[in-house]
C-alpha atoms as a PDB file:
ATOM      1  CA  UNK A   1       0.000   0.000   0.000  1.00  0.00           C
ATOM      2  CA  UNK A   2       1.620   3.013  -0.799  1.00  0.00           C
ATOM      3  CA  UNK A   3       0.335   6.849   1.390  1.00  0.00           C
ATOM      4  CA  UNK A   4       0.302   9.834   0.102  1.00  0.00           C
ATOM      5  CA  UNK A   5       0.785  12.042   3.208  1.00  0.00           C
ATOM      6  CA  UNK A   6      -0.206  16.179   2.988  1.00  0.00           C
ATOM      7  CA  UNK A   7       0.719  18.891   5.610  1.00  0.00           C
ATOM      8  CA  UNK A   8      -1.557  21.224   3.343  1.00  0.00           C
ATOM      9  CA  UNK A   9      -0.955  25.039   4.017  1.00  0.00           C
ATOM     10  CA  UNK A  10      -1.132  27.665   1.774  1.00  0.00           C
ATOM     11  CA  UNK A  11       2.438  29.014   1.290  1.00  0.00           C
ATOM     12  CA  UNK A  12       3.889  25.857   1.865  1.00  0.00           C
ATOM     13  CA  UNK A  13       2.489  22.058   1.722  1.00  0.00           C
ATOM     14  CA  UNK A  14       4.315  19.435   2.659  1.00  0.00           C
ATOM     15  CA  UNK A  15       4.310  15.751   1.111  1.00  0.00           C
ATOM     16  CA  UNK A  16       5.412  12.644   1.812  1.00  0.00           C
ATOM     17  CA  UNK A  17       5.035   8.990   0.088  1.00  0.00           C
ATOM     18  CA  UNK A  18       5.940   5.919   2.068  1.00  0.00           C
ATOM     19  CA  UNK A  19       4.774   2.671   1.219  1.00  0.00           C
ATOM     20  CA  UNK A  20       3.951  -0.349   3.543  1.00  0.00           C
ATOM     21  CA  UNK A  21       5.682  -3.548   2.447  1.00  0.00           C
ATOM     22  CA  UNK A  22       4.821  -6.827   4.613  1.00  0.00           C
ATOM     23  CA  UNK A  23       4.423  -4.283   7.406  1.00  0.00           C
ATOM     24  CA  UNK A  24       7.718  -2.434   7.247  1.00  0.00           C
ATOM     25  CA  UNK A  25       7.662   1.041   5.934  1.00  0.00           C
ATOM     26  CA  UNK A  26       9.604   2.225   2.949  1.00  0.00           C
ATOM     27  CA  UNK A  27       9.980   5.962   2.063  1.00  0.00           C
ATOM     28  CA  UNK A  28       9.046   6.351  -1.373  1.00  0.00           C
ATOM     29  CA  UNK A  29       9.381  10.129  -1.692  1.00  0.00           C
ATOM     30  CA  UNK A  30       9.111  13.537   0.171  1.00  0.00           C
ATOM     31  CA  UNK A  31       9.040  17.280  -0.331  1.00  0.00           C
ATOM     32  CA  UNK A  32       7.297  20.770   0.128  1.00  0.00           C
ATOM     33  CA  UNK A  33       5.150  22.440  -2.637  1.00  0.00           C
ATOM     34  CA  UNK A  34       6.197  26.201  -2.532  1.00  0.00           C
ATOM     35  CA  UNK A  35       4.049  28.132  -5.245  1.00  0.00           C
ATOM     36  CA  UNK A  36       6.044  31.460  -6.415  1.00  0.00           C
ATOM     37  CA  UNK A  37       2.601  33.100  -6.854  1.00  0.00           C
ATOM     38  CA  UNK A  38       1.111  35.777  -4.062  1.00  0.00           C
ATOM     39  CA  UNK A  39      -2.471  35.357  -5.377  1.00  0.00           C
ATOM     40  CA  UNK A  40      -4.367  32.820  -3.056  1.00  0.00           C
ATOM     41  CA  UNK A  41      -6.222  31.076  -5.684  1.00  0.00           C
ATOM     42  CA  UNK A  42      -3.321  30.405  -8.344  1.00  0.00           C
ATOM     43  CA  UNK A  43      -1.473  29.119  -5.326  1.00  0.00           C
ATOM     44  CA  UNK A  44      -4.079  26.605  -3.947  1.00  0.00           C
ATOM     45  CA  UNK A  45      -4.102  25.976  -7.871  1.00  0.00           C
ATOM     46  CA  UNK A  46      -0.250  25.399  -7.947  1.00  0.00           C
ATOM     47  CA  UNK A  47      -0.620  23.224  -4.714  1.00  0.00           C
ATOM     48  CA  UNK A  48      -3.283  20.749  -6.393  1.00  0.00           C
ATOM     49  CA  UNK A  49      -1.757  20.958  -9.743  1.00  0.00           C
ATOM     50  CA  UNK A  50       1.242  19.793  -8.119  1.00  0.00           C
ATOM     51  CA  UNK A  51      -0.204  16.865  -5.813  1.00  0.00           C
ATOM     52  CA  UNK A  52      -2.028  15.618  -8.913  1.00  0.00           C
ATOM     53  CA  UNK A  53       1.070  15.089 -10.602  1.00  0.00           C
ATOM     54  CA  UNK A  54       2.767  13.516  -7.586  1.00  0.00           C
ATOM     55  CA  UNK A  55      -0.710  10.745  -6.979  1.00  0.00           C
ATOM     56  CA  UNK A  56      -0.157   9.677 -10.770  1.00  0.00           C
ATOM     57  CA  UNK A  57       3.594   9.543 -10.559  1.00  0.00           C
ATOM     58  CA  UNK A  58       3.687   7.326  -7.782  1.00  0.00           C
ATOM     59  CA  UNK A  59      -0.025   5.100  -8.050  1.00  0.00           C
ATOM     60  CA  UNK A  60      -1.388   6.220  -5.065  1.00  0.00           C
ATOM     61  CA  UNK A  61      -3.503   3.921  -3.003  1.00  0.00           C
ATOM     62  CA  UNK A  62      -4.532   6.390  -0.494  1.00  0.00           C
ATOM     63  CA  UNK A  63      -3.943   9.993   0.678  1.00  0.00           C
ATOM     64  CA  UNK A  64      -3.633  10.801   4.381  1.00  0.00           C
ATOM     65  CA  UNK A  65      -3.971  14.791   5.119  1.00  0.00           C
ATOM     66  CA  UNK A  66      -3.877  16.849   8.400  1.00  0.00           C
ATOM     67  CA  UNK A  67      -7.007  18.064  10.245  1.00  0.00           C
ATOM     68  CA  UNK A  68      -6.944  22.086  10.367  1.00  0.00           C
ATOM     69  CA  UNK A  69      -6.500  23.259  14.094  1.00  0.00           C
ATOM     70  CA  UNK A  70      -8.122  26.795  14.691  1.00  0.00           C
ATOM     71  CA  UNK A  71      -5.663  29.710  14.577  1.00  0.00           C
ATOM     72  CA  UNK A  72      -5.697  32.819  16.534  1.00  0.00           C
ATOM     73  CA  UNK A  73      -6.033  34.395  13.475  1.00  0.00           C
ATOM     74  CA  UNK A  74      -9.171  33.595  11.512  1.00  0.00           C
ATOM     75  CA  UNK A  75      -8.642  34.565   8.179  1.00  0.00           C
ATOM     76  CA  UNK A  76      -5.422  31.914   8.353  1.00  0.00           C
ATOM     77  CA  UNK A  77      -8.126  29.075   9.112  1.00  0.00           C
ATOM     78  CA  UNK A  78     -10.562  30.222   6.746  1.00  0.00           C
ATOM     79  CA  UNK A  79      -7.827  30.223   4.374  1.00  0.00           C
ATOM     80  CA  UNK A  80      -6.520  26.640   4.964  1.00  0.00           C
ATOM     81  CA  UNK A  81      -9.687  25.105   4.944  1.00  0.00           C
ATOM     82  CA  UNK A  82      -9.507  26.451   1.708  1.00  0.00           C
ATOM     83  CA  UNK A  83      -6.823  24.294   0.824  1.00  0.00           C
ATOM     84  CA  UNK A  84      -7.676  21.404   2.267  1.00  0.00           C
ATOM     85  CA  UNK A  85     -11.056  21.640   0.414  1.00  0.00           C
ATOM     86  CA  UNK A  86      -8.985  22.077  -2.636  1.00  0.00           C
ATOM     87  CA  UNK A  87      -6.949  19.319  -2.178  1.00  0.00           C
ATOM     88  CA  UNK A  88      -9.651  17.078  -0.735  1.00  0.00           C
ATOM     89  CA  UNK A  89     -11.736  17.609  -4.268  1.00  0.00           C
ATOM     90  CA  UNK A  90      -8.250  16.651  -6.234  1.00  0.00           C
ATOM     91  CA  UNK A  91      -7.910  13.613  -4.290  1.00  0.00           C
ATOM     92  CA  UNK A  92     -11.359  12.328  -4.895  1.00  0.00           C
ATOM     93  CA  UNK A  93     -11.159  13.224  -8.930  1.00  0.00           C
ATOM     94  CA  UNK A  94      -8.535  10.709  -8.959  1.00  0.00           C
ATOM     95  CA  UNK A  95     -10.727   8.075  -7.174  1.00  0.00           C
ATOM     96  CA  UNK A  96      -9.148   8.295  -3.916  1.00  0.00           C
ATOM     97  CA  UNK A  97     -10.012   8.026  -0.480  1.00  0.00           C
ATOM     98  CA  UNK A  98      -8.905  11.015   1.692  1.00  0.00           C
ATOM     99  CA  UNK A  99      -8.236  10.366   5.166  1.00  0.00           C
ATOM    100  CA  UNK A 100      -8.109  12.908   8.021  1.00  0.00           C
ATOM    101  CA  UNK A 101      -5.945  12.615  11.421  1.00  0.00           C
ATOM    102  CA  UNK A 102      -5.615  15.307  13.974  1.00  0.00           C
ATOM    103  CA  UNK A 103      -2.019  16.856  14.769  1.00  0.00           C
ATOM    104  CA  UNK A 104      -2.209  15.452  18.329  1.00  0.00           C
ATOM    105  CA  UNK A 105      -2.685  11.941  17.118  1.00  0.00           C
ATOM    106  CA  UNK A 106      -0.232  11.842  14.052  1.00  0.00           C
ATOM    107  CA  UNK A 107       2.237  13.383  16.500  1.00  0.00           C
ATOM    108  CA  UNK A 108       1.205  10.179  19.400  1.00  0.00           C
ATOM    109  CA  UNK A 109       1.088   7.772  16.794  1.00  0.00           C
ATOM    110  CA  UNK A 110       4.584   8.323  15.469  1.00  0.00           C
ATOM    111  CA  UNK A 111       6.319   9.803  18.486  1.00  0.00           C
ATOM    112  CA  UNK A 112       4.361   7.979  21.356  1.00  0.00           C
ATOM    113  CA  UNK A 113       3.542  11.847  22.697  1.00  0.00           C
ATOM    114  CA  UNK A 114       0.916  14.047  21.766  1.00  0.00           C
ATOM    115  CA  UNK A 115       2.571  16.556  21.779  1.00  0.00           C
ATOM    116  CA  UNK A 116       6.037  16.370  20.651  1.00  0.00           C
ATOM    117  CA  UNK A 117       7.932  19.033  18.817  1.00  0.00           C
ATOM    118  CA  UNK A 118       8.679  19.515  15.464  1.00  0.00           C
ATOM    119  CA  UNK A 119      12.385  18.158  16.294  1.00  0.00           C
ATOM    120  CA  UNK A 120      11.051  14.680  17.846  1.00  0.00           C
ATOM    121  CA  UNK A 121       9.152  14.112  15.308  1.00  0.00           C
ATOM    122  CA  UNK A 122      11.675  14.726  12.638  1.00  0.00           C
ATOM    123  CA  UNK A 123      14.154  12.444  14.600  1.00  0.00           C
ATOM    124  CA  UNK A 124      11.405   9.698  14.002  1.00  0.00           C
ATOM    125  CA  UNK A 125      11.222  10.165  10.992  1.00  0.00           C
ATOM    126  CA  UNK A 126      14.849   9.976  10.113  1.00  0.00           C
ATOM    127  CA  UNK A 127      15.171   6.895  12.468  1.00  0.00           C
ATOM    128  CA  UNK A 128      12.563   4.981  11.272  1.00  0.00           C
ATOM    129  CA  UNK A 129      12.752   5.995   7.305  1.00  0.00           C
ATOM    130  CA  UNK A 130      16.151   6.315   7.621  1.00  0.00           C
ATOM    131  CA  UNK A 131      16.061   9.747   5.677  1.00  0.00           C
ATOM    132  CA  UNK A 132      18.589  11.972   6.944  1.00  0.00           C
ATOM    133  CA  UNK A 133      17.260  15.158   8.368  1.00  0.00           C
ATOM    134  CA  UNK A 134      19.402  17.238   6.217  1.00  0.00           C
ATOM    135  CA  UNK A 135      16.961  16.082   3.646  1.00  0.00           C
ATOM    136  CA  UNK A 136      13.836  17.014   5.599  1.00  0.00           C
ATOM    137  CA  UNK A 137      11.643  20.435   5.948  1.00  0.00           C
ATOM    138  CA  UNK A 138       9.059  20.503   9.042  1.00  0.00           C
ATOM    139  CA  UNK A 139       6.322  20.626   6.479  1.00  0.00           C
ATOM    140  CA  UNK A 140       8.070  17.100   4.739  1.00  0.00           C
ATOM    141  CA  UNK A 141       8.608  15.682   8.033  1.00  0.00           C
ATOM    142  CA  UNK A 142       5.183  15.948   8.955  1.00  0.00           C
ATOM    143  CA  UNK A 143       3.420  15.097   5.773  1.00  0.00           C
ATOM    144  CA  UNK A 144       5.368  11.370   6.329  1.00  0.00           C
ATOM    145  CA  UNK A 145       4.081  11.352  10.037  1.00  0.00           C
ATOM    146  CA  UNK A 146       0.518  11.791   8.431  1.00  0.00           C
ATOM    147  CA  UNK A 147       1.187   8.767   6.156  1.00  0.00           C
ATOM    148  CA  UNK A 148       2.850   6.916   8.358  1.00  0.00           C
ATOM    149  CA  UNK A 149       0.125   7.590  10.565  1.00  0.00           C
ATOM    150  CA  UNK A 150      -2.624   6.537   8.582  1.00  0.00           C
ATOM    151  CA  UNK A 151      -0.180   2.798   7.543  1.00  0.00           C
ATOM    152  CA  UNK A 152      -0.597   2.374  11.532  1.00  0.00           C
ATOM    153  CA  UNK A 153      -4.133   2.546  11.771  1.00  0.00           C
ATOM    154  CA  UNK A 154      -4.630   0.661   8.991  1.00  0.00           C
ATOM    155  CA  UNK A 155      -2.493  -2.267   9.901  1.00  0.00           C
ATOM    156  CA  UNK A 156      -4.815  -2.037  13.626  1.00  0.00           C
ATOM    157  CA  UNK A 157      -7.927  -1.591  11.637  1.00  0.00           C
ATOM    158  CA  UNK A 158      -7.177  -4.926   9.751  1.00  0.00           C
ATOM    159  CA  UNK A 159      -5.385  -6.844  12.514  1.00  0.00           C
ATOM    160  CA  UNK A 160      -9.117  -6.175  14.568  1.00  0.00           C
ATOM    161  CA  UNK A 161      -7.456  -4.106  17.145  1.00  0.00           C
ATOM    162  CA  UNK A 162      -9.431  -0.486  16.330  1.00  0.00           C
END
């Protein structure tokens, strides 16, 4: 099964690809979508353009993509709910299923604390993907936590444990 995992923002999404092979993880790909418009809607277009591109390029089973937490500032959660929308839509014109998991649990799930920093979580990742963090942004980093997130409660989904 191979994840497609999104850190969606609007300046800067995050993605990640790892694949599940007889229950080991494999990192397939990884990287941060960084439109060079300032207009909001050519950049959410940029962003989906982009992630379409990536779902056909690597066969996609599934895509994996972060809850929005309320900001402070409204306008930035209006805004990424935007995105997510956006990318939400792309993902289902390609016949996929979009799954959504909370910051809190992707961050438990791959770091065994709810609230770890960005730091532990991209020492995970580099420890258990064995990508080295020179490699990694935050947004990368955390779009692999989503998928590997997702592979995890999957396998417990199908082993009858969830």
């Amino acid at each position: 099964m191979i994840i497609l995992g999104i850190d969606p923002g609007s300046c800067l999404t995050g993605f990640g690809i790892v694949e599940s092979i007889s229950g080991q993880y494999k990192h397939r790909a990884h990287g941060t979508i960084k439109p060079k418009t300032k207009a909001f809607n050519d950049r959410v277009y940029h962003i989906c353009n982009e992630l379409s591109k990536i779902i056909q390029q690597y066969n996609i089973d599934a895509v994996a993509i972060e809850q929005t937490f309320v900001n402070k500032n409204a306008q930035t959660s209006l805004k990424l709910g935007q995105v997510r929308g956006a990318i939400i839509l792309q993902v289902m014109q390609h016949g996929l299923d979009a799954f959504e998991y909370t910051p809190r649990s992707v961050k438990s799930t791959v770091t065994g604390y709810g609230a770890a920093d960005k730091r532990q979580i991209m020492d995970m990742i580099t420890m258990r993907l064995r990508v080295p963090a020179k490699d990694l942004t935050s947004d990368s980093a955390d779009a692999l936590a989503i998928a590997i997130c997702h592979l995890q409660n999957t396998s417990l989904i199908t082993n009858g444990v969830l």
